[in-house]
PDB file of N, CA and C in Angstrom:
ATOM      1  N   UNK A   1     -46.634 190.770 -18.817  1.00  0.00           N
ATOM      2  CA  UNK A   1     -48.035 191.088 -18.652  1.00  0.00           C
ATOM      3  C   UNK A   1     -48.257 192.523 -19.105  1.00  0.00           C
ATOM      4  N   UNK A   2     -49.247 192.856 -20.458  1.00  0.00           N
ATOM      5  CA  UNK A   2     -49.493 194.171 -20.345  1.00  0.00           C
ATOM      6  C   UNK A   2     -49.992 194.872 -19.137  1.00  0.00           C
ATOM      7  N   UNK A   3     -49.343 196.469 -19.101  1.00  0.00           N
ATOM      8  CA  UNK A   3     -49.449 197.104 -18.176  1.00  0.00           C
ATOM      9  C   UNK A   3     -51.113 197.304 -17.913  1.00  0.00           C
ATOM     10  N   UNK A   4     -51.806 197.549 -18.412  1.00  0.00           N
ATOM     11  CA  UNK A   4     -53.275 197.814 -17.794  1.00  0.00           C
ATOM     12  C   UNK A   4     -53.864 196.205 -17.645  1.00  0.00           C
ATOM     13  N   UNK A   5     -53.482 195.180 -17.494  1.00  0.00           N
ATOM     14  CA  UNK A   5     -53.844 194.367 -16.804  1.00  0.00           C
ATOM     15  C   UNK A   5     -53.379 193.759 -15.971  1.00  0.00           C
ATOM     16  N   UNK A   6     -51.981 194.776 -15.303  1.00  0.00           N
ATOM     17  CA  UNK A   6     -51.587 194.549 -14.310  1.00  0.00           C
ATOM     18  C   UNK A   6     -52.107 194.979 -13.008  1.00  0.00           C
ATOM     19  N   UNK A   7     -53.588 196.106 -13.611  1.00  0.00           N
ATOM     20  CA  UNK A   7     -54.217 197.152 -12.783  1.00  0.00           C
ATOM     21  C   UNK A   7     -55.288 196.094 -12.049  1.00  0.00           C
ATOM     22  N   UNK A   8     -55.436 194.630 -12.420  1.00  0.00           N
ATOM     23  CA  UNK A   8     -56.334 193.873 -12.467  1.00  0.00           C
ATOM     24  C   UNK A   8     -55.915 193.394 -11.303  1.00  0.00           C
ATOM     25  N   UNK A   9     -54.823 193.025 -10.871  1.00  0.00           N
ATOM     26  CA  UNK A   9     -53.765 192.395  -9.630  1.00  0.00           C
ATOM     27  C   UNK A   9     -53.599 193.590  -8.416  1.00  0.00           C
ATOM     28  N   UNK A  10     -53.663 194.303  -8.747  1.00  0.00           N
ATOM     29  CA  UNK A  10     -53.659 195.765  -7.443  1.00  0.00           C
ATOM     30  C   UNK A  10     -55.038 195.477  -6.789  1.00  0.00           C
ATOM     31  N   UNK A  11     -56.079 194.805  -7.371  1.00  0.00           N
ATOM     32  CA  UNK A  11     -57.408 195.128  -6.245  1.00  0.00           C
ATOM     33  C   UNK A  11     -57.566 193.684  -5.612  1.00  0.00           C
ATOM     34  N   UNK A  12     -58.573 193.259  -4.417  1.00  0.00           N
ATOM     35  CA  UNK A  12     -58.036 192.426  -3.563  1.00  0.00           C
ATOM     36  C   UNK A  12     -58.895 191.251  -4.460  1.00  0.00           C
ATOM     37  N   UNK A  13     -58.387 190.208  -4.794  1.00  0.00           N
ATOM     38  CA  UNK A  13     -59.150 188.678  -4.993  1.00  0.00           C
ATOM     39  C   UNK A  13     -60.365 188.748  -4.941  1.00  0.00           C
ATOM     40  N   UNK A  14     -61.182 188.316  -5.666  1.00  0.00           N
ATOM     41  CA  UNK A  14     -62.834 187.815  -5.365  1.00  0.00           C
ATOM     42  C   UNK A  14     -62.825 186.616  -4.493  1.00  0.00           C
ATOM     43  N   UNK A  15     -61.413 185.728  -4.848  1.00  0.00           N
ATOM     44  CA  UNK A  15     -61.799 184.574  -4.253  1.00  0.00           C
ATOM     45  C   UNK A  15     -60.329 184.076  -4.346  1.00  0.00           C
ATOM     46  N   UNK A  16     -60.500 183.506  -2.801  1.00  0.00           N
ATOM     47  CA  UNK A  16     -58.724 182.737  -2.761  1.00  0.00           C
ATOM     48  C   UNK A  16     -59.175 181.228  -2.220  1.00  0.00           C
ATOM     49  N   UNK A  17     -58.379 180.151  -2.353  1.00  0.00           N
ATOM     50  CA  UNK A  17     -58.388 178.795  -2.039  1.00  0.00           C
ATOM     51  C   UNK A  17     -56.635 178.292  -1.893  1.00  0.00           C
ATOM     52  N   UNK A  18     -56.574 177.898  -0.574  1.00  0.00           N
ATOM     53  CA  UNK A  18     -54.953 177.152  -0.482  1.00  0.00           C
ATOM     54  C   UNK A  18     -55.272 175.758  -0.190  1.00  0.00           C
ATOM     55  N   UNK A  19     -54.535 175.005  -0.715  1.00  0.00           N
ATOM     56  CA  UNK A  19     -54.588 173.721  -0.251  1.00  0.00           C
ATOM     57  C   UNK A  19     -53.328 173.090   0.067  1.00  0.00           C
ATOM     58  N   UNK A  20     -53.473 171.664   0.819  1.00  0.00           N
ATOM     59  CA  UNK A  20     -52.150 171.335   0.887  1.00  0.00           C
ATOM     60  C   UNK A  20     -52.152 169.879   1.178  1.00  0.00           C
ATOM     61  N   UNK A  21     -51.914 169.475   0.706  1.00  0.00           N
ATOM     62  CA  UNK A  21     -51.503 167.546   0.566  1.00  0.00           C
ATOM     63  C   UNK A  21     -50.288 166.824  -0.054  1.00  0.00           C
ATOM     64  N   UNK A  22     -50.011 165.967   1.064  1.00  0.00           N
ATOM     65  CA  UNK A  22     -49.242 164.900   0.392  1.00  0.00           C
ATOM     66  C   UNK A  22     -47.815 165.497  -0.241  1.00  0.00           C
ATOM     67  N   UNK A  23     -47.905 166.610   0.655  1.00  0.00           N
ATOM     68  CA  UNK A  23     -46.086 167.464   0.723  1.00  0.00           C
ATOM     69  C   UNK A  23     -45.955 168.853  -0.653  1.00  0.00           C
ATOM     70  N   UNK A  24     -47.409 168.682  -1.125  1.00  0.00           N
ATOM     71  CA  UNK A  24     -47.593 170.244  -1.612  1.00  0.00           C
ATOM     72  C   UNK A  24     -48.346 170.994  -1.642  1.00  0.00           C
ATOM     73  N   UNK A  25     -48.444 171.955  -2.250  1.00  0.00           N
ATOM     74  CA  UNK A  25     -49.380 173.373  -1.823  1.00  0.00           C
ATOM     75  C   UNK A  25     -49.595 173.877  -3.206  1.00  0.00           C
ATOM     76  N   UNK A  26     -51.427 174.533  -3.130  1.00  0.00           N
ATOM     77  CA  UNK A  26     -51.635 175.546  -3.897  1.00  0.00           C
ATOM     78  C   UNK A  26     -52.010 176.271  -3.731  1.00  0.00           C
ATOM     79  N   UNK A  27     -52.181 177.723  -3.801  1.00  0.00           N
ATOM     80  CA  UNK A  27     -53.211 178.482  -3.592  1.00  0.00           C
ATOM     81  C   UNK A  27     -53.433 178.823  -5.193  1.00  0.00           C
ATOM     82  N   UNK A  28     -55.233 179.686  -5.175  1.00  0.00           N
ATOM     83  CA  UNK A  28     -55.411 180.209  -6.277  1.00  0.00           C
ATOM     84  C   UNK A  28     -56.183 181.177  -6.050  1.00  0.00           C
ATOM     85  N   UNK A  29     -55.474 182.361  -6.663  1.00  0.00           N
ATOM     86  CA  UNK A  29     -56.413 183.789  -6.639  1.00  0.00           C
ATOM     87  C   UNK A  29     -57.234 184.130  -8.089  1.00  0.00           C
ATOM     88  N   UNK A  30     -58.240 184.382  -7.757  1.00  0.00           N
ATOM     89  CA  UNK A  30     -59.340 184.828  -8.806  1.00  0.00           C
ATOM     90  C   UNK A  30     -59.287 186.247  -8.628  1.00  0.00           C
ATOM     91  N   UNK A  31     -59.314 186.974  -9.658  1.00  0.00           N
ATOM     92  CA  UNK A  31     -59.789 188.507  -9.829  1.00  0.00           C
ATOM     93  C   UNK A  31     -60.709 188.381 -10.452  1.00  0.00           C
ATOM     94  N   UNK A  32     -62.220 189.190 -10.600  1.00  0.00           N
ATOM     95  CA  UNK A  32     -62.958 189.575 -11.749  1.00  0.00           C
ATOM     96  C   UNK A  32     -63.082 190.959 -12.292  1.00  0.00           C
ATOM     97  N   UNK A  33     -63.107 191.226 -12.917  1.00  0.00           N
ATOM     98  CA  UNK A  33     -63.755 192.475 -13.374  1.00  0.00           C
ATOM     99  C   UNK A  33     -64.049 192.828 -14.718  1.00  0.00           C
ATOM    100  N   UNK A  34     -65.376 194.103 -14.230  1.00  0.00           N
ATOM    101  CA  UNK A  34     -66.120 194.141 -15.541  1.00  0.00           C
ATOM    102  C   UNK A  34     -65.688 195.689 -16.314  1.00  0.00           C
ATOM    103  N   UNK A  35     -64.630 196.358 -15.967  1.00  0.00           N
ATOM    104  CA  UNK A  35     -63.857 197.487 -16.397  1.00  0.00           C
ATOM    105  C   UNK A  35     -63.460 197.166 -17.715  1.00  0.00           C
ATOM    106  N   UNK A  36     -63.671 197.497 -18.688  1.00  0.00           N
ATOM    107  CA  UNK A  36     -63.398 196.714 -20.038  1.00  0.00           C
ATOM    108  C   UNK A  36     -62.432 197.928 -20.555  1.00  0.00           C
ATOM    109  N   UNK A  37     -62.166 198.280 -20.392  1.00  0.00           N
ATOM    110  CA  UNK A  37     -61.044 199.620 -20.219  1.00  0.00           C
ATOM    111  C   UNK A  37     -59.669 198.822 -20.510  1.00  0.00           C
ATOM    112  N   UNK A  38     -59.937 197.371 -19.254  1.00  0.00           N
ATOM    113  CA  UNK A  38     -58.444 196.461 -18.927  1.00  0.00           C
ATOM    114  C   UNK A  38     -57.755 196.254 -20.339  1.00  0.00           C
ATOM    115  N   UNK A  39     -59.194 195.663 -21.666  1.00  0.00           N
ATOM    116  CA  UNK A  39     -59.129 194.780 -22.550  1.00  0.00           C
ATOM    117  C   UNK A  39     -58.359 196.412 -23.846  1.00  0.00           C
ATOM    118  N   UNK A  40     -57.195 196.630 -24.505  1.00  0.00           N
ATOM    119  CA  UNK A  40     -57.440 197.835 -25.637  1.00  0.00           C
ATOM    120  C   UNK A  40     -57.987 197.144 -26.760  1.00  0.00           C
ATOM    121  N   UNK A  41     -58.244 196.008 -27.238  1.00  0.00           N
ATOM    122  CA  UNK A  41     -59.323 195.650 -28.123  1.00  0.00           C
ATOM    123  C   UNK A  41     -60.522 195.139 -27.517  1.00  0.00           C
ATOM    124  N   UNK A  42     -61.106 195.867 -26.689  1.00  0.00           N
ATOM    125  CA  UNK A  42     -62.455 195.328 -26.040  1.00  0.00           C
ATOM    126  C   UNK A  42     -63.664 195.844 -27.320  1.00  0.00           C
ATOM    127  N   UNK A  43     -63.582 196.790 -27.550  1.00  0.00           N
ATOM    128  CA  UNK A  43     -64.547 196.700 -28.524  1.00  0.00           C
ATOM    129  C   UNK A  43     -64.275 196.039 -30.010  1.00  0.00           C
ATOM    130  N   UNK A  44     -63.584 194.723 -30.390  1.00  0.00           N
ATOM    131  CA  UNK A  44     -63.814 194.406 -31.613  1.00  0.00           C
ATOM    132  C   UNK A  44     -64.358 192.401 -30.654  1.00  0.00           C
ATOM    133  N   UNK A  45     -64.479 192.839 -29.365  1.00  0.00           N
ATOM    134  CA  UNK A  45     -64.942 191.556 -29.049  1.00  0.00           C
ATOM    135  C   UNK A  45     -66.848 191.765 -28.522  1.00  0.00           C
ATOM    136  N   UNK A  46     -67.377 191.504 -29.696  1.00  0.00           N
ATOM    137  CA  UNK A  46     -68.935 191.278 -29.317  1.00  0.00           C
ATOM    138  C   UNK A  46     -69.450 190.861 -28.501  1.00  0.00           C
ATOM    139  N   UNK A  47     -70.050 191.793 -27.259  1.00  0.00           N
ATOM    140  CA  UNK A  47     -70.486 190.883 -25.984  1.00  0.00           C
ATOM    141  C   UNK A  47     -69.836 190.542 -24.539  1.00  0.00           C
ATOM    142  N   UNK A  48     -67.916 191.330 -24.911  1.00  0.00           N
ATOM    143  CA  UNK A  48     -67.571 191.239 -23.698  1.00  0.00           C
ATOM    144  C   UNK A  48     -67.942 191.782 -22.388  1.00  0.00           C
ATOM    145  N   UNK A  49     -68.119 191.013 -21.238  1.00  0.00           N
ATOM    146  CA  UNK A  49     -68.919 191.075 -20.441  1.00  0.00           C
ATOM    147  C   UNK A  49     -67.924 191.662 -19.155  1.00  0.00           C
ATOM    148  N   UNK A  50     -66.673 190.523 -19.171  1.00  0.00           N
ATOM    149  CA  UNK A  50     -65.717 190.800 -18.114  1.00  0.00           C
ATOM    150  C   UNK A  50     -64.100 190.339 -18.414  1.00  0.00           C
ATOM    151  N   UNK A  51     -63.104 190.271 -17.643  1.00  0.00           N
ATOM    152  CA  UNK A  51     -61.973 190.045 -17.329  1.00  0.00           C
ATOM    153  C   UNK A  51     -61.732 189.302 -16.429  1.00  0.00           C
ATOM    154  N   UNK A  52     -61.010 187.963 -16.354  1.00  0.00           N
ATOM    155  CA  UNK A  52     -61.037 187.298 -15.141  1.00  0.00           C
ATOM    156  C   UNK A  52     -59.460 187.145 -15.236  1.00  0.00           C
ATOM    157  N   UNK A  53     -58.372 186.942 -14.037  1.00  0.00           N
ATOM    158  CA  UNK A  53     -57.591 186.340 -14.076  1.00  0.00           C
ATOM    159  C   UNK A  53     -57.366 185.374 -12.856  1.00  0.00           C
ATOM    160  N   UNK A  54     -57.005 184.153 -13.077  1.00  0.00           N
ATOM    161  CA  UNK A  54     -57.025 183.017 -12.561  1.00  0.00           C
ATOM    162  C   UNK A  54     -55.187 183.026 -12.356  1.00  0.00           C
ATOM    163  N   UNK A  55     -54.741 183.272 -11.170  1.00  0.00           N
ATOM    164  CA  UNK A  55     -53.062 182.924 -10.961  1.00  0.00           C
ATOM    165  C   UNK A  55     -52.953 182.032  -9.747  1.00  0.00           C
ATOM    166  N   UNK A  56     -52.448 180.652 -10.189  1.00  0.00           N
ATOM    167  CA  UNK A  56     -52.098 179.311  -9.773  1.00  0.00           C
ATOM    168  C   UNK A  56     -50.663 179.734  -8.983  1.00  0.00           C
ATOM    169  N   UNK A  57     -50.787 179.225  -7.900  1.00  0.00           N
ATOM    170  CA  UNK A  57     -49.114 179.217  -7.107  1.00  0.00           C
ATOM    171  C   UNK A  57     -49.224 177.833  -6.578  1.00  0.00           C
ATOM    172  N   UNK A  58     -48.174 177.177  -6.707  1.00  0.00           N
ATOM    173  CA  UNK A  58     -48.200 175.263  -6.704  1.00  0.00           C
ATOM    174  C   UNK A  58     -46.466 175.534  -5.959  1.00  0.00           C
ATOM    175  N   UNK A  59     -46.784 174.373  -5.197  1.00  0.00           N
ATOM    176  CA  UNK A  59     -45.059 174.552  -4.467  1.00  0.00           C
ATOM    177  C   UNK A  59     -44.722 172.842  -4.006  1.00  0.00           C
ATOM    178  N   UNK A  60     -43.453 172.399  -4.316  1.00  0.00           N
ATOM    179  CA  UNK A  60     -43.506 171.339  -4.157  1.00  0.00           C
ATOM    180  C   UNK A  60     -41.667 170.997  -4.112  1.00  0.00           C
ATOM    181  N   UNK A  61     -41.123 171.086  -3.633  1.00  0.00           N
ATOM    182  CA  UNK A  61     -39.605 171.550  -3.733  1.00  0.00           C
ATOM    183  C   UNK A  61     -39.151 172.411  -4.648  1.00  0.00           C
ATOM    184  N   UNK A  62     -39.783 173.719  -4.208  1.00  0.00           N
ATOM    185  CA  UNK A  62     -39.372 175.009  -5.064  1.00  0.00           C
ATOM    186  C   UNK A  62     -40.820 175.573  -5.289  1.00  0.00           C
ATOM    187  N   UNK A  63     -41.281 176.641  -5.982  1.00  0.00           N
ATOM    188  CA  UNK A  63     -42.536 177.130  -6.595  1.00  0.00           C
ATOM    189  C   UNK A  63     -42.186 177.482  -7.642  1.00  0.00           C
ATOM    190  N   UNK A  64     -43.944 177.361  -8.317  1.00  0.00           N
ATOM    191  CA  UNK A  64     -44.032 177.742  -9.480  1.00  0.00           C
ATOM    192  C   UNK A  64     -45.340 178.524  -9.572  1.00  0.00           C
ATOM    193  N   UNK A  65     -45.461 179.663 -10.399  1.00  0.00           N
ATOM    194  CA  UNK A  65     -46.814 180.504 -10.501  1.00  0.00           C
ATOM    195  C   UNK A  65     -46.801 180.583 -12.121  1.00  0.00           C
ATOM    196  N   UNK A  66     -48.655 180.889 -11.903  1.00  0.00           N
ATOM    197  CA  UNK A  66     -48.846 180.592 -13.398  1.00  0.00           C
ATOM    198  C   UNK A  66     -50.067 181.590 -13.225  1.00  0.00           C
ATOM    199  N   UNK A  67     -50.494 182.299 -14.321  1.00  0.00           N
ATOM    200  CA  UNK A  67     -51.514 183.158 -14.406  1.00  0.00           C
ATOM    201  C   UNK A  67     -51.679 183.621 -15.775  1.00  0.00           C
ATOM    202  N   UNK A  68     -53.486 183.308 -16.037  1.00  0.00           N
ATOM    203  CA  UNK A  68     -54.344 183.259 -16.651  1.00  0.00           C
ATOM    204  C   UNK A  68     -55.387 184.441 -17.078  1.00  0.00           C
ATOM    205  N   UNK A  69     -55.555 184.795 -17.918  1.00  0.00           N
ATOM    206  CA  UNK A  69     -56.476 186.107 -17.951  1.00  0.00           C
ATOM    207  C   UNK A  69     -57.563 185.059 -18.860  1.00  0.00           C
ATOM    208  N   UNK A  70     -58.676 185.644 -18.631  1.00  0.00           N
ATOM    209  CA  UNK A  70     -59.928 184.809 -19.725  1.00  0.00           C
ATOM    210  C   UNK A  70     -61.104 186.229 -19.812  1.00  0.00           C
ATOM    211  N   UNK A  71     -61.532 185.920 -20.902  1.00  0.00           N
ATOM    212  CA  UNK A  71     -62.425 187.095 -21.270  1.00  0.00           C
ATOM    213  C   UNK A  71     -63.906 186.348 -21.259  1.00  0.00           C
ATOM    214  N   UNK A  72     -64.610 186.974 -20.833  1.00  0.00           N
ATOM    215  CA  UNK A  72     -66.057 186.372 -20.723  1.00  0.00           C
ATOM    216  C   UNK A  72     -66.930 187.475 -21.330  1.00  0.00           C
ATOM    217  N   UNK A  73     -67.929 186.172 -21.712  1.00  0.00           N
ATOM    218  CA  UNK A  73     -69.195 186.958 -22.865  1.00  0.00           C
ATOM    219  C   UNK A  73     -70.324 187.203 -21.538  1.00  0.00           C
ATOM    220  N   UNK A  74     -70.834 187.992 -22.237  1.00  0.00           N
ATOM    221  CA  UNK A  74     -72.398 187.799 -21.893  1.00  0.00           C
ATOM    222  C   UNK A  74     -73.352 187.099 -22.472  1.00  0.00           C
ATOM    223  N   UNK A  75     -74.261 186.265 -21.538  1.00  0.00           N
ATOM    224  CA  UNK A  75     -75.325 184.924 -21.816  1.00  0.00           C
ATOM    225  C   UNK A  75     -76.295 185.936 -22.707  1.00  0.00           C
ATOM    226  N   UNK A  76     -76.526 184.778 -23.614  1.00  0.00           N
ATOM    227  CA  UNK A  76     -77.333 185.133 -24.467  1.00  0.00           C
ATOM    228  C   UNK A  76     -78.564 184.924 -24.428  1.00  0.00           C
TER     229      UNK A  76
END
């Protein structure tokens, strides 16, 4: 993971969800932010608005994590 979007994971979740059925588990943490600082090609992207990262933790005899960064526009 580049280092300045690791700065994205130091602040607390917008939004967490755990679940658990049928002998497994997920949780998922959302970050947002609109610091475009995160992005070093933020300015050749027209319109970026924000930074989201989406990191999946799934457990089911053993775990596995998975995490997502997505760049969002602004509505036009």
């Amino acid at each position: 993971m580049p280092a300045h979007l690791a700065l994205l994971l130091r602040q607390e979740p917008a939004f967490v969800s755990r679940e658990k059925d049928h002998g497994r588990g997920e949780e998922r943490r959302v970050w947002v932010s609109r610091n475009l600082h995160l992005v070093e090609e933020a300015a050749e992207w027209a319109g970026l608005a924000a930074v989201v990262c989406v990191q999946t933790r799934r457990w089911q005899q053993g775990r596995e994590q998975r995490t997502r960064y997505y760049l969002v526009n602004r509505n036009r």
